[in-house]
Protein backbone atom coordinates (compact mmCIF):
# COMPACT_ATOMS: atom_id res chain seq x y z
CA UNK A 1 0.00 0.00 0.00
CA UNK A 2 2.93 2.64 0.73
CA UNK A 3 4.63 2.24 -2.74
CA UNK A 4 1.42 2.65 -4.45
CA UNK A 5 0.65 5.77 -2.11
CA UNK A 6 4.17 7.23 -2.75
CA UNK A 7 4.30 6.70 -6.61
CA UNK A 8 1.50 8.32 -6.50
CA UNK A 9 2.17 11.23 -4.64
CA UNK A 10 5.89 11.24 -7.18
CA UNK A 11 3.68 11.45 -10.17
CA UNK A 12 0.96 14.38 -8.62
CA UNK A 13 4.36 16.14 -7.89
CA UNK A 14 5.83 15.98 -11.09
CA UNK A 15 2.83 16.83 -12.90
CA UNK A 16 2.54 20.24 -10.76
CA UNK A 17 6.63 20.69 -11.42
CA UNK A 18 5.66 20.88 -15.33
CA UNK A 19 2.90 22.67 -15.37
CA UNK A 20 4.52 25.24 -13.75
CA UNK A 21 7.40 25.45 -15.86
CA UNK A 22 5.34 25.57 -18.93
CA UNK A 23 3.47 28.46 -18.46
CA UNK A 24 3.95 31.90 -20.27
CA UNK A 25 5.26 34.40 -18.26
CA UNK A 26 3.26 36.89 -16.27
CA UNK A 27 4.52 39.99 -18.69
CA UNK A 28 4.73 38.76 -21.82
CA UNK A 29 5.84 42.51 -22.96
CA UNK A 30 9.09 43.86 -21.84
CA UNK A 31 8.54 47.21 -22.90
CA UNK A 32 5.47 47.10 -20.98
CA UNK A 33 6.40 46.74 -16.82
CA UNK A 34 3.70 45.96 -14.32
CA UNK A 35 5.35 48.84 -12.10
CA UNK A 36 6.25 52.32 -13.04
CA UNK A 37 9.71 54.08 -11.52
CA UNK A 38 10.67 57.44 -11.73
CA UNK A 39 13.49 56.05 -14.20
CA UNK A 40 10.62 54.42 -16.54
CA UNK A 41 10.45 56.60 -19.38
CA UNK A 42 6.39 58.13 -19.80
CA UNK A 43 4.37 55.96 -22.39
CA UNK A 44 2.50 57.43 -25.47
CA UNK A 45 -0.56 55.74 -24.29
CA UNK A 46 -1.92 54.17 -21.35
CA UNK A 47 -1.38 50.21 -21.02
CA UNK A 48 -4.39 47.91 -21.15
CA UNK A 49 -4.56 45.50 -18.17
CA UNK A 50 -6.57 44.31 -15.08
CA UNK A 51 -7.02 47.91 -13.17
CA UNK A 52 -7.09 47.49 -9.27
CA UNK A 53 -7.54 51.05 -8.58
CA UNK A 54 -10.76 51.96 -6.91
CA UNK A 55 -12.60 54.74 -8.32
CA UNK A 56 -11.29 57.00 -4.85
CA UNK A 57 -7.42 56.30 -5.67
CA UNK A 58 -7.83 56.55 -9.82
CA UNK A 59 -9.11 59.95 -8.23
CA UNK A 60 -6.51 60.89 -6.05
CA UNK A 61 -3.51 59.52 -8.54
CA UNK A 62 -5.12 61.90 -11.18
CA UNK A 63 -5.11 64.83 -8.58
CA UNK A 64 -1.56 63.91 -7.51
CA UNK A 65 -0.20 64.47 -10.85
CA UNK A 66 -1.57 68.32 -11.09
CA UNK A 67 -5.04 67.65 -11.99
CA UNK A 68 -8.15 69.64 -10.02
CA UNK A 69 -11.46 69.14 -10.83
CA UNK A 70 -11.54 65.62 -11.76
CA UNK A 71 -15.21 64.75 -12.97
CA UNK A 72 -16.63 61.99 -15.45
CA UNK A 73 -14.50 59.19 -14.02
CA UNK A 74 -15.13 55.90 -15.53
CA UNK A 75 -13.21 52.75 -16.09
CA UNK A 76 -13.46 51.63 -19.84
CA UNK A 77 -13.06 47.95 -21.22
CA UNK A 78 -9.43 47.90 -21.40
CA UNK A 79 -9.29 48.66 -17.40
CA UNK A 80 -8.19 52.38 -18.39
CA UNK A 81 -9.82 55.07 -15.98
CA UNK A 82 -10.82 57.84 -17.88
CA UNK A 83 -11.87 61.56 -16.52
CA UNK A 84 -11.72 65.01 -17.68
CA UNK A 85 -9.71 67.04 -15.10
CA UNK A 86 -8.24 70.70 -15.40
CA UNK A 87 -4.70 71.91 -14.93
CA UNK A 88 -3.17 74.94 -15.73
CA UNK A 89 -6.74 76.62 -16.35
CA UNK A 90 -7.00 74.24 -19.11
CA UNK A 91 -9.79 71.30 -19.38
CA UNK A 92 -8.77 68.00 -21.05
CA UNK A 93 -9.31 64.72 -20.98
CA UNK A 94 -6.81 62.63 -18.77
CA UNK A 95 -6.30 59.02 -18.61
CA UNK A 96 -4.69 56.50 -15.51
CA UNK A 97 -4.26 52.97 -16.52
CA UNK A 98 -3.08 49.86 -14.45
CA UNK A 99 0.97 50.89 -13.93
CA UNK A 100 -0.23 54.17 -12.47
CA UNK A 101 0.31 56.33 -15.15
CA UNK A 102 -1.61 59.72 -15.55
CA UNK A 103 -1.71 60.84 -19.05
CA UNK A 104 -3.41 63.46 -20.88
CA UNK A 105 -5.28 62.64 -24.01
């Protein structure tokens, strides 16, 4: 009985061993980090991806970066929060997307 129990528990080990090894990796983009830095150069447009912000923090990130009143905030299907905001006495629309990136439009 405790060969049959150990080969078994060999081959339910191995099995998870190569099915982790064989999957893609988590950013399948270089160019594209999960994080921003300081050193990370701006992007031309937001990056599509799984948002986490809450509505509250995609609001407070946008004000962070210069923007006052932040209005029409909504998260579209690429998990890019969208708003118009105002900065420098001038309305536009701004955009935050998943790496924490403010960026006008």
């Amino acid at each position: 009985m405790k060969p049959v129990l150990l080969a078994g528990f060999f081959a339910l080990a191995a099995s998870a061993a190569f099915a982790q090894t064989s999957a893609p990796p988590a950013n399948p983009k270089p160019s594209t980090p999960a994080v921003t830095t300081t050193s990370t150069p701006a992007p031309e447009a937001p990056a599509a991806g799984h948002n986490s912000f809450t509505m509250a923090q995609a609001k407070s990130r946008i004000e962070a970066a210069g923007y006052t009143n932040v209005s029409s905030l909504t998260k579209d299907k690429d998990g890019v929060w969208r708003a118009m905001a105002s900065k420098g006495g001038t309305s536009s629309n701004v955009s935050l997307d998943y790496q924490g990136n403010v960026l006008p439009k």
